[in-house]
PDB file of N, CA and C in Angstrom:
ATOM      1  N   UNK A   1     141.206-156.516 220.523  1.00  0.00           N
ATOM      2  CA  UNK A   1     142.598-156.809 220.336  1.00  0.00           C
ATOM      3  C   UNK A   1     142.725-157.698 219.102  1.00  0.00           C
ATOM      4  N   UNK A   2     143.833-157.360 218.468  1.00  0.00           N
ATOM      5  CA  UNK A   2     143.971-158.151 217.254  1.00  0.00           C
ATOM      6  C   UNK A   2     145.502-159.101 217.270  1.00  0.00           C
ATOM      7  N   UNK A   3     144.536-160.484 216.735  1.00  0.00           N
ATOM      8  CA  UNK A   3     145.941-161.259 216.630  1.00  0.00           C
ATOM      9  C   UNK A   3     147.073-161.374 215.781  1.00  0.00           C
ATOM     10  N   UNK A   4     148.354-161.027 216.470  1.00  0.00           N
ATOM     11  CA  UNK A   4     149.243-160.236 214.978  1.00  0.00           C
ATOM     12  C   UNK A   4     150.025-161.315 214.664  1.00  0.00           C
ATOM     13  N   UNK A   5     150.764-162.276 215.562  1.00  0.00           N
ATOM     14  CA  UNK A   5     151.572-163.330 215.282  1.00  0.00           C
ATOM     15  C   UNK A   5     150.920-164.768 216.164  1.00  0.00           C
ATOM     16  N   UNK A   6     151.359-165.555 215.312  1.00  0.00           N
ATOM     17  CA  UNK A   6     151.483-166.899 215.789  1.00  0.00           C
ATOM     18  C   UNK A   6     151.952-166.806 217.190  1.00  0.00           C
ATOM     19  N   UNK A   7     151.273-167.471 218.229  1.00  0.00           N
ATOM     20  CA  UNK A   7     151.230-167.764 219.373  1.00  0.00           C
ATOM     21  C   UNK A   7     150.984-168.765 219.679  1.00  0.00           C
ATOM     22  N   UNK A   8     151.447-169.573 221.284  1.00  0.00           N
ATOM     23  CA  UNK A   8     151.116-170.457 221.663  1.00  0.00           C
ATOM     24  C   UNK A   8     151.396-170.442 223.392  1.00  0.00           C
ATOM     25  N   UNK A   9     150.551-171.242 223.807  1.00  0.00           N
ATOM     26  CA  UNK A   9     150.146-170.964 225.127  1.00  0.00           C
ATOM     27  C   UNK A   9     149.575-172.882 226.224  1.00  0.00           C
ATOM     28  N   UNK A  10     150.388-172.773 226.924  1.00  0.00           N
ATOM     29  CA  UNK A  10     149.960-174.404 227.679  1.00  0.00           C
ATOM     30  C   UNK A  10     151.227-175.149 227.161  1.00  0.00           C
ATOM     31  N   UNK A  11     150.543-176.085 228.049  1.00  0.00           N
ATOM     32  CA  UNK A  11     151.230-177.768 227.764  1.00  0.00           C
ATOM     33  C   UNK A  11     150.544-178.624 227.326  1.00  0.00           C
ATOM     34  N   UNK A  12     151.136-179.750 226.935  1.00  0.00           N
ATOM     35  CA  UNK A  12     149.803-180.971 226.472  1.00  0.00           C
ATOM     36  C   UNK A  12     150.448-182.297 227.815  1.00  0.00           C
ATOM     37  N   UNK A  13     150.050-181.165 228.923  1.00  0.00           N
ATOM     38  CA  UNK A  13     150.307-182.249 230.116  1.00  0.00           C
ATOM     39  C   UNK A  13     148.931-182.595 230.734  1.00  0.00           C
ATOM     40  N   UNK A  14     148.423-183.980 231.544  1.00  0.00           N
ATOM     41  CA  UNK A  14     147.618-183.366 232.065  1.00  0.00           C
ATOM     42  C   UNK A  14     147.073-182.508 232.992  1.00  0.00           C
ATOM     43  N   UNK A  15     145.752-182.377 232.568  1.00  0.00           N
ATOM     44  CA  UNK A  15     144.772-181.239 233.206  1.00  0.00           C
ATOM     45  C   UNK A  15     145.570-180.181 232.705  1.00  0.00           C
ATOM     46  N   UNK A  16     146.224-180.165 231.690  1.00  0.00           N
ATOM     47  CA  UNK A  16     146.416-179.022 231.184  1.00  0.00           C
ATOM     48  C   UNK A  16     145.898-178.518 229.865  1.00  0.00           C
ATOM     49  N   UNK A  17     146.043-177.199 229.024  1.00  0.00           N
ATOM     50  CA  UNK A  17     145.532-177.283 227.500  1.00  0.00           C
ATOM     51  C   UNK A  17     146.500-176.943 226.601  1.00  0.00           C
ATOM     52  N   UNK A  18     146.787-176.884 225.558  1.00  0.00           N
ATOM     53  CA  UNK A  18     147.683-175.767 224.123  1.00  0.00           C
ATOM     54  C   UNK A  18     146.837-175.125 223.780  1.00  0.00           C
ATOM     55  N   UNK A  19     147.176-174.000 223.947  1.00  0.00           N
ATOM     56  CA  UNK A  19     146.606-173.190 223.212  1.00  0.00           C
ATOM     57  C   UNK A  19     147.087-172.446 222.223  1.00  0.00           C
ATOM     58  N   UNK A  20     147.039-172.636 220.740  1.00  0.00           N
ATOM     59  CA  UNK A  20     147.570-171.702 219.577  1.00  0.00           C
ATOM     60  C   UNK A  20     146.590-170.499 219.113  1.00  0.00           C
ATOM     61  N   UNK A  21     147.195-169.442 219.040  1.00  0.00           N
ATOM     62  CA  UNK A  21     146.294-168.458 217.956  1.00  0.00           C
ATOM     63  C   UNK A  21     147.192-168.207 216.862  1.00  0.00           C
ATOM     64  N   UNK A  22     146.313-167.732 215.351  1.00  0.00           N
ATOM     65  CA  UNK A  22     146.796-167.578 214.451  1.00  0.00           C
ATOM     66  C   UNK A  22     145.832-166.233 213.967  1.00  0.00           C
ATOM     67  N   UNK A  23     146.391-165.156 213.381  1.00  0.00           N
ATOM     68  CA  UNK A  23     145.869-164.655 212.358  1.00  0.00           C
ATOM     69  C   UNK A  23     144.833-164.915 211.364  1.00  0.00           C
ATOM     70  N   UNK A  24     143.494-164.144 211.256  1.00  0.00           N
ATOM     71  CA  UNK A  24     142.364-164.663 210.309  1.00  0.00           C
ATOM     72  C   UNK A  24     142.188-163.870 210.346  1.00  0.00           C
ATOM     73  N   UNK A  25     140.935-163.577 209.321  1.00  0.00           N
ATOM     74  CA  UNK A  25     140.514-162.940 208.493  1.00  0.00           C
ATOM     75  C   UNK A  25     138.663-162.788 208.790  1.00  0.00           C
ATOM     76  N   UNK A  26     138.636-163.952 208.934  1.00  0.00           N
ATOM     77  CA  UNK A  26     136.700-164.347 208.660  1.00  0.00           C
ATOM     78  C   UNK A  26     136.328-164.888 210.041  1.00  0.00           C
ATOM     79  N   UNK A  27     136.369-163.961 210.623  1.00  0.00           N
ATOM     80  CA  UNK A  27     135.799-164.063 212.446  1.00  0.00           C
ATOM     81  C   UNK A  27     136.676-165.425 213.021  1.00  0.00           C
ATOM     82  N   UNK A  28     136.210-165.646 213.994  1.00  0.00           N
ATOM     83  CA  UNK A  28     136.922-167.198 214.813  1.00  0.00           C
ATOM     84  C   UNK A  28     136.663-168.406 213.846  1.00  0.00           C
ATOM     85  N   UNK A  29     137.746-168.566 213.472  1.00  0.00           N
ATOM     86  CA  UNK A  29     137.962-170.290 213.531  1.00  0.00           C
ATOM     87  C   UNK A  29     138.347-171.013 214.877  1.00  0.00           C
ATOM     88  N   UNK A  30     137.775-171.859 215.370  1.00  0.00           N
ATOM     89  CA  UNK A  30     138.035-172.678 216.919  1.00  0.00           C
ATOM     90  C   UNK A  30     137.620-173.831 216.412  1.00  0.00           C
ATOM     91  N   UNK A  31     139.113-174.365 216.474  1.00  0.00           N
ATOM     92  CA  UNK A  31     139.263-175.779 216.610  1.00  0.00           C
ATOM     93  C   UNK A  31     139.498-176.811 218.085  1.00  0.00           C
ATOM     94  N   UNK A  32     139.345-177.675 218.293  1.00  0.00           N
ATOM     95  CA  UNK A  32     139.254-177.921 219.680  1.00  0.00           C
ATOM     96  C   UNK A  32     139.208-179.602 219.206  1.00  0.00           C
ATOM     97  N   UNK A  33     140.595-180.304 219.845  1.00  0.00           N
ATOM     98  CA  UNK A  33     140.938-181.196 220.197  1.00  0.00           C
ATOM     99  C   UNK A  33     140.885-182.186 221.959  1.00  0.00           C
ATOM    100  N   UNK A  34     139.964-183.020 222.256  1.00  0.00           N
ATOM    101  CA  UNK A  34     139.960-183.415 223.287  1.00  0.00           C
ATOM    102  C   UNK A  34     139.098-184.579 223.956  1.00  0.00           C
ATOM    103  N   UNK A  35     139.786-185.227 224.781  1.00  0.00           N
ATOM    104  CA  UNK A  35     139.503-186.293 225.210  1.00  0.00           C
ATOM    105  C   UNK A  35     138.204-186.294 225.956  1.00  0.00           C
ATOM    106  N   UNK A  36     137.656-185.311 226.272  1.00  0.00           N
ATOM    107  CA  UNK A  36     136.285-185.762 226.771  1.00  0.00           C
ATOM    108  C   UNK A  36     135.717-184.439 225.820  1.00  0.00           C
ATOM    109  N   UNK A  37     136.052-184.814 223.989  1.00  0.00           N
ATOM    110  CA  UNK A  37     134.803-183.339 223.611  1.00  0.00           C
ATOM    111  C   UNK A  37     133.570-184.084 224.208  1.00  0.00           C
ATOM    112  N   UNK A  38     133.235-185.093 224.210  1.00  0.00           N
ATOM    113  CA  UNK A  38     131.690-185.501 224.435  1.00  0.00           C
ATOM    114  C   UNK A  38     130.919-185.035 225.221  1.00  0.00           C
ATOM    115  N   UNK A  39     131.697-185.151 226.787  1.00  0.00           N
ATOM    116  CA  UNK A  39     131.178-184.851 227.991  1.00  0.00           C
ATOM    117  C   UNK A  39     131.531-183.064 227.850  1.00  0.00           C
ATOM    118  N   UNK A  40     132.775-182.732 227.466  1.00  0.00           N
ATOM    119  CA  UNK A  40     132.636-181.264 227.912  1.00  0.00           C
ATOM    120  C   UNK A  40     132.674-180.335 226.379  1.00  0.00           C
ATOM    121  N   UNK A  41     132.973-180.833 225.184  1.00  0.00           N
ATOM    122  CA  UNK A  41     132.777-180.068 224.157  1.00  0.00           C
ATOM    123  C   UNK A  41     132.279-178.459 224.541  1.00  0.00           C
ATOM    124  N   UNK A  42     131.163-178.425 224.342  1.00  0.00           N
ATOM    125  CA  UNK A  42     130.277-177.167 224.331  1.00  0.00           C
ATOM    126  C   UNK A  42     130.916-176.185 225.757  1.00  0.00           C
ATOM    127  N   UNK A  43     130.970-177.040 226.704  1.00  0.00           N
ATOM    128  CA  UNK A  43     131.613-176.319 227.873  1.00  0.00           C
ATOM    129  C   UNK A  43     133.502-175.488 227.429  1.00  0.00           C
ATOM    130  N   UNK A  44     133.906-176.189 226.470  1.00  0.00           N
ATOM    131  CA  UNK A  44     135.108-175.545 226.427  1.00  0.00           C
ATOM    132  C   UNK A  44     134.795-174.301 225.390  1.00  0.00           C
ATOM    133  N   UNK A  45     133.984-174.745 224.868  1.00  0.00           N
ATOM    134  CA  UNK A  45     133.785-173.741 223.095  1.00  0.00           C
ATOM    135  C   UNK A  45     133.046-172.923 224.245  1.00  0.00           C
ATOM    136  N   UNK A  46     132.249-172.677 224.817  1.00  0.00           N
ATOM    137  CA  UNK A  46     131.544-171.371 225.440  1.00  0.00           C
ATOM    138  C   UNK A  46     132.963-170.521 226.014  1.00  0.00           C
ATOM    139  N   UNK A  47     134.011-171.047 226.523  1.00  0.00           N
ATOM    140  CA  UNK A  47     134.913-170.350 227.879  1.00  0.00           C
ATOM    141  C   UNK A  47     135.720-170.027 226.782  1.00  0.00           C
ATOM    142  N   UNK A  48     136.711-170.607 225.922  1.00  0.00           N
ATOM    143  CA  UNK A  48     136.904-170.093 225.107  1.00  0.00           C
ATOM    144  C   UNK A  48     136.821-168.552 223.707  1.00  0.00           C
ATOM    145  N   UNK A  49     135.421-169.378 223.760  1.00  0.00           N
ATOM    146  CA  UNK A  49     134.676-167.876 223.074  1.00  0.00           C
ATOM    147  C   UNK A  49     134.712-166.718 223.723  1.00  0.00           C
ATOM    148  N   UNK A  50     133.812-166.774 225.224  1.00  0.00           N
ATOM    149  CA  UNK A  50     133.486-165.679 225.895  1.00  0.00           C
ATOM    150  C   UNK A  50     134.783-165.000 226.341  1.00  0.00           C
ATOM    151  N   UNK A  51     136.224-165.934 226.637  1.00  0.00           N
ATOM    152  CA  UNK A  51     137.487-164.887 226.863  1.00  0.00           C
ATOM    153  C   UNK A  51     137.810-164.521 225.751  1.00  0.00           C
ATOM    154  N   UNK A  52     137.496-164.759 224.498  1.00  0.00           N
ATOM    155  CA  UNK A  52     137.945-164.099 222.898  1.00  0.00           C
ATOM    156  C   UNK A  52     136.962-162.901 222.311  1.00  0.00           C
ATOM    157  N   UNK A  53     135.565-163.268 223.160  1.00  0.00           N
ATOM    158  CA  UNK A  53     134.957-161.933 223.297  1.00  0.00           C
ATOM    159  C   UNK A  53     135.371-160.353 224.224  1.00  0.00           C
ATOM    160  N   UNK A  54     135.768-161.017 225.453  1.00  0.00           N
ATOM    161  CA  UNK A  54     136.567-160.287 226.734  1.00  0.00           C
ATOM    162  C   UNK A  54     137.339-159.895 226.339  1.00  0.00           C
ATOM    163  N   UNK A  55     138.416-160.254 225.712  1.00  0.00           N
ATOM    164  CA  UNK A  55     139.586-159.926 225.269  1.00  0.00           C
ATOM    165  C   UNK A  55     139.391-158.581 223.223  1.00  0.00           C
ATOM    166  N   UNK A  56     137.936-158.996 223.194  1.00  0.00           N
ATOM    167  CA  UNK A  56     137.357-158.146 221.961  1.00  0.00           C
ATOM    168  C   UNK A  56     138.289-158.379 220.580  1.00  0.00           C
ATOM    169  N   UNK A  57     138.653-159.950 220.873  1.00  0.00           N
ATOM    170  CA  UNK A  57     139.456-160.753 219.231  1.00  0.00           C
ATOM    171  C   UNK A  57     138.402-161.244 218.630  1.00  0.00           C
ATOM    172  N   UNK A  58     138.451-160.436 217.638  1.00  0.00           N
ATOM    173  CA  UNK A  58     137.419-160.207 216.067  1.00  0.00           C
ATOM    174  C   UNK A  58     137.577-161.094 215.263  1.00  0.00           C
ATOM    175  N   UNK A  59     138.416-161.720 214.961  1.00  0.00           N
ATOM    176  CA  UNK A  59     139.398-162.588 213.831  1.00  0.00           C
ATOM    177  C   UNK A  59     140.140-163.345 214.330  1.00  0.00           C
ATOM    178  N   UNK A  60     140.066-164.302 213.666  1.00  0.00           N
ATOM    179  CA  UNK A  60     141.449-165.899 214.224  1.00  0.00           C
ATOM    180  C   UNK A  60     141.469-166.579 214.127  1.00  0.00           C
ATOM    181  N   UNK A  61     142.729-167.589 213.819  1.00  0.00           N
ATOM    182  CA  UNK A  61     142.522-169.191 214.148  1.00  0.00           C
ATOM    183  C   UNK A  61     142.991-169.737 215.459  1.00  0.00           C
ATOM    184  N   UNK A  62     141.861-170.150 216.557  1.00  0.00           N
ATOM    185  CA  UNK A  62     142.151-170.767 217.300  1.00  0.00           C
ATOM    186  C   UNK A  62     142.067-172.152 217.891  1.00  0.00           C
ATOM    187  N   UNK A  63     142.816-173.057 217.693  1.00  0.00           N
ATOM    188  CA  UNK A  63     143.675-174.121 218.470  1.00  0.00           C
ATOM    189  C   UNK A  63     143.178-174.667 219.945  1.00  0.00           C
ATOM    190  N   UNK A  64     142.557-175.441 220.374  1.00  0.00           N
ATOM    191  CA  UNK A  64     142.942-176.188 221.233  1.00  0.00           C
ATOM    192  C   UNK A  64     143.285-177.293 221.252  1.00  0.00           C
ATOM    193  N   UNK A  65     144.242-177.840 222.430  1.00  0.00           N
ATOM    194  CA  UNK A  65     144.187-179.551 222.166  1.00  0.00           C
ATOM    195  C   UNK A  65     144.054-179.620 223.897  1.00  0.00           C
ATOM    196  N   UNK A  66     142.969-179.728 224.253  1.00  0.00           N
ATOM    197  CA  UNK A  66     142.670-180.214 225.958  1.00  0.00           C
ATOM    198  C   UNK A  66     142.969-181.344 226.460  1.00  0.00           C
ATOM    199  N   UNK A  67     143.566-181.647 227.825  1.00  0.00           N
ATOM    200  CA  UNK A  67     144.033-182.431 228.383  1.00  0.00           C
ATOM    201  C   UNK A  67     143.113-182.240 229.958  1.00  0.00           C
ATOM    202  N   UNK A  68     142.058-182.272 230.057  1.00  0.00           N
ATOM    203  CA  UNK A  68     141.484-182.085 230.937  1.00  0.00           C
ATOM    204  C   UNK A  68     141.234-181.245 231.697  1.00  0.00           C
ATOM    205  N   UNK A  69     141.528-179.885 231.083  1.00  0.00           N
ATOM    206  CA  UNK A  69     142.142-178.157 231.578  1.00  0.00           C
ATOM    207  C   UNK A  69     140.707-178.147 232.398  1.00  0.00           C
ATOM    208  N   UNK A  70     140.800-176.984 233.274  1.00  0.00           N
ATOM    209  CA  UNK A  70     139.376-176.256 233.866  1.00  0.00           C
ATOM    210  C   UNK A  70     139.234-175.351 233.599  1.00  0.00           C
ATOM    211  N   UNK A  71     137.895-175.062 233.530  1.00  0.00           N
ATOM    212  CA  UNK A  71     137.588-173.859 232.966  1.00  0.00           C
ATOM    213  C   UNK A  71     138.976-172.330 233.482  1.00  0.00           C
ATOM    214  N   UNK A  72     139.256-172.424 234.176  1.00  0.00           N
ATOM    215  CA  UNK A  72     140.100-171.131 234.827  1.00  0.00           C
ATOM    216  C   UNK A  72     141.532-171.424 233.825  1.00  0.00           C
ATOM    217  N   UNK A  73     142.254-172.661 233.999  1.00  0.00           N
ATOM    218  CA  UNK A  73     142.831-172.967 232.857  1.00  0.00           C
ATOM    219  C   UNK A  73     143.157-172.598 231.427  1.00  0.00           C
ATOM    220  N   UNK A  74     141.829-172.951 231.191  1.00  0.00           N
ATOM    221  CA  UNK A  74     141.647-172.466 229.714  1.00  0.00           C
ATOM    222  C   UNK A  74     141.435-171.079 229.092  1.00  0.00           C
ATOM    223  N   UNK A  75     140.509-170.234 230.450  1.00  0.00           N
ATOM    224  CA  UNK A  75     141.434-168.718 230.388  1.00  0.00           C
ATOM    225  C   UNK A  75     142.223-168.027 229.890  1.00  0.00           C
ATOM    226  N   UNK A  76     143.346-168.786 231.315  1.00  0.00           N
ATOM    227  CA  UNK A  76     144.712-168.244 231.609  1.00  0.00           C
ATOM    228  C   UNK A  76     145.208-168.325 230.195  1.00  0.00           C
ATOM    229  N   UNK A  77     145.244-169.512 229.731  1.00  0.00           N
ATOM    230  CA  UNK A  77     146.018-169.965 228.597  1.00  0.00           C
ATOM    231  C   UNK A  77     145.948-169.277 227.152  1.00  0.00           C
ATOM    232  N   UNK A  78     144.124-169.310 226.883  1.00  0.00           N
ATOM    233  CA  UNK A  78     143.717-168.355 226.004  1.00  0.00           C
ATOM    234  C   UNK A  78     144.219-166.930 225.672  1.00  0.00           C
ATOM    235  N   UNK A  79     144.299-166.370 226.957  1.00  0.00           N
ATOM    236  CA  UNK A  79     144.212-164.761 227.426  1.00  0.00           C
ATOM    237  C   UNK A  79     146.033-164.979 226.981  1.00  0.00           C
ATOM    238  N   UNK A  80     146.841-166.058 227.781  1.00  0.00           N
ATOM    239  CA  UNK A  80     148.297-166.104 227.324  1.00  0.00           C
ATOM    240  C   UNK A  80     148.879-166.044 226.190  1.00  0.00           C
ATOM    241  N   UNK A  81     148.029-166.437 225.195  1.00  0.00           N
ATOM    242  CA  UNK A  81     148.362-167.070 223.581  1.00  0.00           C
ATOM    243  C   UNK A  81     148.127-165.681 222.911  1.00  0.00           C
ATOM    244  N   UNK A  82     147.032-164.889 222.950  1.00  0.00           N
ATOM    245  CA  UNK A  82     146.425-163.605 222.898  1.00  0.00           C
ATOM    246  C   UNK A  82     147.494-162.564 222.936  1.00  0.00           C
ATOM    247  N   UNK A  83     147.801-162.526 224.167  1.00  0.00           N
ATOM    248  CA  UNK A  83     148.804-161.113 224.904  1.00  0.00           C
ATOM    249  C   UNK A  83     150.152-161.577 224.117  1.00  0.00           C
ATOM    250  N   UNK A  84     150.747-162.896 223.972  1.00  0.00           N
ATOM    251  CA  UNK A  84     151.528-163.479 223.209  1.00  0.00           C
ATOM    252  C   UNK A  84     152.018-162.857 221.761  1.00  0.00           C
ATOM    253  N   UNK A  85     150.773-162.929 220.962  1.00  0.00           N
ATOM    254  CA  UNK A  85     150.810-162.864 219.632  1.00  0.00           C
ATOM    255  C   UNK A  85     151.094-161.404 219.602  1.00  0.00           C
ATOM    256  N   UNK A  86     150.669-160.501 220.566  1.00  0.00           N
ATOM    257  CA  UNK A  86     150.945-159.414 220.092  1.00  0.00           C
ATOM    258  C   UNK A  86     151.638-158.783 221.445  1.00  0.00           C
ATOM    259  N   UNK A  87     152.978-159.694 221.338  1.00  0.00           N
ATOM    260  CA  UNK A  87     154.261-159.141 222.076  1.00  0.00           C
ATOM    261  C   UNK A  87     153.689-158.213 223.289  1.00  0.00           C
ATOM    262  N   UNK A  88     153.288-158.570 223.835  1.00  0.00           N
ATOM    263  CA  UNK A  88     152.482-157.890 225.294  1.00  0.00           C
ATOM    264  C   UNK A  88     153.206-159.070 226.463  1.00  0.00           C
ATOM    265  N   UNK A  89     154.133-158.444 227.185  1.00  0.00           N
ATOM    266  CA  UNK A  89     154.635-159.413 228.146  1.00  0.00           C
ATOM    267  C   UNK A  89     154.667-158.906 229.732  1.00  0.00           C
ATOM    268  N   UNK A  90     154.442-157.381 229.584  1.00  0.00           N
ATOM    269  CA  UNK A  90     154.350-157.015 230.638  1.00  0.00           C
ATOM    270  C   UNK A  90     153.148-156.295 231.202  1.00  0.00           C
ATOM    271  N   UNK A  91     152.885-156.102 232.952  1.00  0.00           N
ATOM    272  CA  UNK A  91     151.553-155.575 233.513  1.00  0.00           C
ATOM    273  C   UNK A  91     150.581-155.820 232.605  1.00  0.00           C
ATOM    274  N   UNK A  92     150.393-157.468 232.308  1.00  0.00           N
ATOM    275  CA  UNK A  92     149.421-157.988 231.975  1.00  0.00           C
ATOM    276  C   UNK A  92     148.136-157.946 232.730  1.00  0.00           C
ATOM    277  N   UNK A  93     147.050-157.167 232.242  1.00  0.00           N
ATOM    278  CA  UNK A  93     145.136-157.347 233.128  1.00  0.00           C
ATOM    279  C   UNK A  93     144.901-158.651 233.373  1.00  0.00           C
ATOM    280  N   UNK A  94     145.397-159.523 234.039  1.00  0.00           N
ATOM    281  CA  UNK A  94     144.896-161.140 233.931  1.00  0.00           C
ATOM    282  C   UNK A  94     143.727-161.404 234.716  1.00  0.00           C
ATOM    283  N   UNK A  95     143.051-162.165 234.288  1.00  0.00           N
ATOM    284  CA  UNK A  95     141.992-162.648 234.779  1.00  0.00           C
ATOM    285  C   UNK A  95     140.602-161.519 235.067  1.00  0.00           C
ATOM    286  N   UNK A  96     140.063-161.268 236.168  1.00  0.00           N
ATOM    287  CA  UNK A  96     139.005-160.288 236.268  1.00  0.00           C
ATOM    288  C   UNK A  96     139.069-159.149 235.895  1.00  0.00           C
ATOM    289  N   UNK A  97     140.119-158.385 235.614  1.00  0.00           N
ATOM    290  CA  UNK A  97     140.614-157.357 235.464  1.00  0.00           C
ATOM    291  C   UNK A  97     140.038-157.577 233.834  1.00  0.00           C
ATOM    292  N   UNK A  98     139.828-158.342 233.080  1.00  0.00           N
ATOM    293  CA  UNK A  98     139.427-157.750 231.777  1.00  0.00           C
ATOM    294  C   UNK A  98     138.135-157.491 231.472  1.00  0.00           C
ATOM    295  N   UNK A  99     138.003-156.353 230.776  1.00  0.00           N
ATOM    296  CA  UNK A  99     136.381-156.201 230.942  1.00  0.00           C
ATOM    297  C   UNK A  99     135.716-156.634 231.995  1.00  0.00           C
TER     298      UNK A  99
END
């Protein structure tokens, strides 16, 4: 799937995340804003990735700013920002249903 428009996805409440995608060119850009990168960094960049693999987005700039999201969270939100950008609003595959 390819990202066609600016999207955005979450809250910056807690235990929640934002999630933006943007249009690129030169595989993933993932940026990632958050209060425990220390403790969970690598844990968000893996869940992240692997639903941008699931979802088979080639290209992008993606956005986080975490607020303590869980992994299932960050998903939802991802997969939301995704289906978003490219005006997909209905009988959405959410969750297991992808790949």
């Amino acid at each position: 799937m390819e990202i066609i428009n600016i999207a955005l996805a979450g809250t910056l409440e807690s235990s929640d995340a934002q999630v933006t995608v943007e249009p690129g060119e030169n595989g993933i850009e993932l940026t990632i804003e958050s209060s425990v990168i220390h403790q969970y960094g690598n844990q968000i960049r893996k869940v992240v990735l692997e639903t941008l693999e699931r979802l088979d987005v080639q290209n992008g700039r993606v956005t986080i700013i975490d607020k303590g999201a869980l992994d299932c969270t960050l998903k939802a939100r991802v997969e939301c920002a995704v289906y978003r950008s490219n005006g997909i609003t209905e009988n959405l595959p959410w969750g297991g249903v992808i790949k």
